[in-house]
C-alpha atoms as a PDB file:
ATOM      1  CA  UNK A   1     133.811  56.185  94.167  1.00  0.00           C
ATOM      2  CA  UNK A   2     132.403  59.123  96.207  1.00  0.00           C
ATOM      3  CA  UNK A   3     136.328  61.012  96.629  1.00  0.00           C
ATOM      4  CA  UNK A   4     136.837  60.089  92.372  1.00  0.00           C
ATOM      5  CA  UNK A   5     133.915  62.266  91.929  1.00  0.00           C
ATOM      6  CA  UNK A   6     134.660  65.204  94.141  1.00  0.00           C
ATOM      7  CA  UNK A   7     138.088  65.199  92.680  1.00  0.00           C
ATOM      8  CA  UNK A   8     137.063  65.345  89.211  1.00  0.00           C
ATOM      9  CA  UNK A   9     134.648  68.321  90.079  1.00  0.00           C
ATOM     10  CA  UNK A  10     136.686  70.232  91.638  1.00  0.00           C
ATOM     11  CA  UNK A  11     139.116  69.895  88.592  1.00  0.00           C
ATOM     12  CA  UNK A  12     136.489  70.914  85.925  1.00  0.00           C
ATOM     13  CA  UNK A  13     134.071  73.630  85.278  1.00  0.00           C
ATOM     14  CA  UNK A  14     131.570  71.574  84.113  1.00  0.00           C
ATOM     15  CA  UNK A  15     128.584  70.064  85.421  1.00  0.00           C
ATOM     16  CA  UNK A  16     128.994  66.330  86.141  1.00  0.00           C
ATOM     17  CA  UNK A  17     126.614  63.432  86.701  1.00  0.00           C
ATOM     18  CA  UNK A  18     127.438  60.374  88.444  1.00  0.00           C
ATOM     19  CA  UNK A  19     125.294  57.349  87.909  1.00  0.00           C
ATOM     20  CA  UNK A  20     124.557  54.675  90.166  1.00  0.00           C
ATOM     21  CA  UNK A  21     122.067  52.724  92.677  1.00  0.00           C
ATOM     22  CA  UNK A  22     119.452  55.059  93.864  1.00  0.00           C
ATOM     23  CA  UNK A  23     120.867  53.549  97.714  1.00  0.00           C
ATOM     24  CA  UNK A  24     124.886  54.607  96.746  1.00  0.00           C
ATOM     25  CA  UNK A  25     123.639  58.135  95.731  1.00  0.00           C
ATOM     26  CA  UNK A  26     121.348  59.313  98.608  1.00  0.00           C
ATOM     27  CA  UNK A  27     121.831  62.226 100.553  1.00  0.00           C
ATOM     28  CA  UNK A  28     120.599  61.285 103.617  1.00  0.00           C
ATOM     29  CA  UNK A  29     122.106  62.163 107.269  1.00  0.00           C
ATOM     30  CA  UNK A  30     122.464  59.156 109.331  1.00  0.00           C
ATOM     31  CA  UNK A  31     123.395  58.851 113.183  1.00  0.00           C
ATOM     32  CA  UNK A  32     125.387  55.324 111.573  1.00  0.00           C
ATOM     33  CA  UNK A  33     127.756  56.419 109.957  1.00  0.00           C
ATOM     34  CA  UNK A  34     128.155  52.820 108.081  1.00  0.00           C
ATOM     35  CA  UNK A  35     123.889  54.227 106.880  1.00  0.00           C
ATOM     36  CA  UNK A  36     125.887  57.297 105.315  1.00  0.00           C
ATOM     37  CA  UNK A  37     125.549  56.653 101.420  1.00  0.00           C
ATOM     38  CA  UNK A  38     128.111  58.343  98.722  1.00  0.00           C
ATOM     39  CA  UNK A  39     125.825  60.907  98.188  1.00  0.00           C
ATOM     40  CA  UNK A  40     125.562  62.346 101.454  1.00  0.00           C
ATOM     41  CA  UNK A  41     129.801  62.163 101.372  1.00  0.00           C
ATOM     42  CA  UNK A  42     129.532  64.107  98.121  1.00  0.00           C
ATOM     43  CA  UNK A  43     127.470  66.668  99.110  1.00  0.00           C
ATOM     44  CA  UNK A  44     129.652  67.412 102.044  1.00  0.00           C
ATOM     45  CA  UNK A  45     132.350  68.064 100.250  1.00  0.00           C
ATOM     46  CA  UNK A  46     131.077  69.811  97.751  1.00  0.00           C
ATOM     47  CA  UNK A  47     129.252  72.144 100.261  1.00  0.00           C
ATOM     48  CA  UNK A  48     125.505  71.852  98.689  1.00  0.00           C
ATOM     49  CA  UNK A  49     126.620  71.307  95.695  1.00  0.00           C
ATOM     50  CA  UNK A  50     125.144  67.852  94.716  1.00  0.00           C
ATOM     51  CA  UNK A  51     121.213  67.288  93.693  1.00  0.00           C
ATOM     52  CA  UNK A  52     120.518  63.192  94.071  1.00  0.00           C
ATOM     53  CA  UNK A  53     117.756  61.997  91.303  1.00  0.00           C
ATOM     54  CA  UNK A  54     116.505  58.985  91.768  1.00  0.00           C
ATOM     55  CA  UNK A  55     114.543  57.176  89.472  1.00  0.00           C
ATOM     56  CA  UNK A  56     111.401  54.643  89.249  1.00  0.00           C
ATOM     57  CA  UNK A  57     109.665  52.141  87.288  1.00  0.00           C
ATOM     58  CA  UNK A  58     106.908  49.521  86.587  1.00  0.00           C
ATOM     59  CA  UNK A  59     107.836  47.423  84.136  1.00  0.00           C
ATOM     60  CA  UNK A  60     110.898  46.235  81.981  1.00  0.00           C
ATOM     61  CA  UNK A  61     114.268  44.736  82.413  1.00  0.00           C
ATOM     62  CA  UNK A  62     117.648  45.719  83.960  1.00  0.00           C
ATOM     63  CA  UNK A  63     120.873  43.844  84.399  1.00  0.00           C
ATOM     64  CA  UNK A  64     122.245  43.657  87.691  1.00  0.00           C
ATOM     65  CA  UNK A  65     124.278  41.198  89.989  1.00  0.00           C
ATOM     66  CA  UNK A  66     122.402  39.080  91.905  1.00  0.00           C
ATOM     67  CA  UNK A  67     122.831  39.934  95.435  1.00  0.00           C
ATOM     68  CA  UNK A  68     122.357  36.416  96.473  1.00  0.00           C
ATOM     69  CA  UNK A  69     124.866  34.587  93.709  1.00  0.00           C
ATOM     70  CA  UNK A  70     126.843  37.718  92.988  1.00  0.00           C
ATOM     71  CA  UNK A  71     126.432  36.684  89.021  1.00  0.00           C
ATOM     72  CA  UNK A  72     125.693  39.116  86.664  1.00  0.00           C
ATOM     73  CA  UNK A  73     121.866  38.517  85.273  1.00  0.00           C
ATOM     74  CA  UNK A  74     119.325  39.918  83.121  1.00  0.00           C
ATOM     75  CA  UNK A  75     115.781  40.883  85.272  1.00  0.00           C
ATOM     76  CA  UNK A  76     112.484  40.890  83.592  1.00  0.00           C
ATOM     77  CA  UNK A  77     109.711  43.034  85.697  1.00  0.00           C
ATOM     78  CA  UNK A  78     105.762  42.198  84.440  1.00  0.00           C
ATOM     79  CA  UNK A  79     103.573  45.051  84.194  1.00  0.00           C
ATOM     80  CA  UNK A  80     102.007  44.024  87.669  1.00  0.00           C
ATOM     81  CA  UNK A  81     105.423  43.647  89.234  1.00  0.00           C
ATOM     82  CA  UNK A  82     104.923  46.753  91.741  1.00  0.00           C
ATOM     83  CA  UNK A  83     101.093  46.183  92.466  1.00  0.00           C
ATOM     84  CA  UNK A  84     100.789  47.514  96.094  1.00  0.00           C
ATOM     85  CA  UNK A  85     103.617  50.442  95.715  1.00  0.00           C
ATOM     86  CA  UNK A  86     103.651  53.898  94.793  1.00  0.00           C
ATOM     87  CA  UNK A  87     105.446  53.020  91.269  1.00  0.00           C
ATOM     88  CA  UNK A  88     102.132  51.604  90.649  1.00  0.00           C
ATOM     89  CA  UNK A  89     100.256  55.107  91.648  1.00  0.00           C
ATOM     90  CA  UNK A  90     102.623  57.132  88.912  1.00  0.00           C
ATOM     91  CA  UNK A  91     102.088  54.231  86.151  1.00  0.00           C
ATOM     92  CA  UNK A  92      98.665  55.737  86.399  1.00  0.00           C
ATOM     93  CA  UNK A  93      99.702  59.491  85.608  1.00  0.00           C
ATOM     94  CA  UNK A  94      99.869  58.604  81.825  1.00  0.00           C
ATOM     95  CA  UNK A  95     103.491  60.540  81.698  1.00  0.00           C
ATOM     96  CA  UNK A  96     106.639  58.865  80.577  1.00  0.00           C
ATOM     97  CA  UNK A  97     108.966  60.997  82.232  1.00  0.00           C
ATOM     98  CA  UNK A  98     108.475  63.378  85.304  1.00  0.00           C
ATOM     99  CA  UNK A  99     110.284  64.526  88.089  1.00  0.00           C
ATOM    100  CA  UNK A 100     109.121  65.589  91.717  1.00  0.00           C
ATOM    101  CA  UNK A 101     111.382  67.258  94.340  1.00  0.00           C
ATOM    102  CA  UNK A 102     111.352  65.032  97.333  1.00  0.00           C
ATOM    103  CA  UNK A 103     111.542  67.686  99.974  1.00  0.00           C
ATOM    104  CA  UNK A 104     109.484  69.730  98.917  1.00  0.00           C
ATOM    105  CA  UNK A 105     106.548  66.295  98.873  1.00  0.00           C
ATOM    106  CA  UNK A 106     107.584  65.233 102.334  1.00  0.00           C
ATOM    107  CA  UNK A 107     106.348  68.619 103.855  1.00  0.00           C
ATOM    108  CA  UNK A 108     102.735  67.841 102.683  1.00  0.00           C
ATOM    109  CA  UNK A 109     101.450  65.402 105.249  1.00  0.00           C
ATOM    110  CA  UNK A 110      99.403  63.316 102.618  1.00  0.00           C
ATOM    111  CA  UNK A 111     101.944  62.951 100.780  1.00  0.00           C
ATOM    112  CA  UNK A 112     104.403  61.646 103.364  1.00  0.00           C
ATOM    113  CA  UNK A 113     101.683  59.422 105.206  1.00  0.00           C
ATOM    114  CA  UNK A 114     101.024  57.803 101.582  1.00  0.00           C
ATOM    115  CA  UNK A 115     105.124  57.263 100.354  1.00  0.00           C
ATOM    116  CA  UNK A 116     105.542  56.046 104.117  1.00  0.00           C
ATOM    117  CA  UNK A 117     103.012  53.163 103.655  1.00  0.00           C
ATOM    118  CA  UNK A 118     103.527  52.810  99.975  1.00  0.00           C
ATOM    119  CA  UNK A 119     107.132  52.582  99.589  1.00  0.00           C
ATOM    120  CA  UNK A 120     108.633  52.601  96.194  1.00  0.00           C
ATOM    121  CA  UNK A 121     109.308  48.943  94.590  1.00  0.00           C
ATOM    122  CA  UNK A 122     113.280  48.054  94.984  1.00  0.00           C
ATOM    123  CA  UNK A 123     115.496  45.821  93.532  1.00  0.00           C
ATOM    124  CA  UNK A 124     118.770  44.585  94.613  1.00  0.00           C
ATOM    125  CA  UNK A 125     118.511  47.183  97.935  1.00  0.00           C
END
């Protein structure tokens, strides 16, 4: 998936968006190489050129395979579904749709201490 994307960006002029997991599109250097997602391949490639955004929720519905059957299903999350995580924190913000630049909310120490004991609420990762 990762080379069909570099190859149709370097064959347009246009920007491009590729849409999948938040796990498959991570830019994140790993010692493992098998911990190496598509989007750190990407990026490689395309010399800096990629920007990963991830995305976030608290309640609502998604289809997805079940990683246990491998059957397609339809999910239903409960308002209350990521008590305890830092989804719940931004369901408090009052704003539908935001954006945050992960580096740059790493660097401040707060910030870091709280994502690294409040991880964000996953599904099928």
């Amino acid at each position: 998936m990762g080379e069909n994307a570099v190859w149709l960006k370097k064959h347009s002029d246009f920007p491009m968006s590729v849409w999948a997991h938040n796990l498959h599109i991570k830019n994140t250097e790993s010692s493992n190489v098998v911990d190496r997602a598509m989007g750190y391949h990407i990026n490689n490639k395309l010399q800096g050129g990629y920007m990963t955004v991830g995305f976030s929720f608290t309640e609502g519905s998604v289809t997805a395979v079940n990683s246990e059957t491998s059957k397609l299903g339809y999910y239903t999350f409960a308002e209350n579904t990521t008590s305890g995580f830092s989804n719940e924190l931004f369901s408090k913000l009052n704003i539908p749709n935001f954006f945050y630049r992960t580096p740059n909310v790493y660097r401040n120490t707060y910030f870091r201490e709280f994502f690294t004991n409040k991880p964000f609420y996953q599904i099928g990762a």
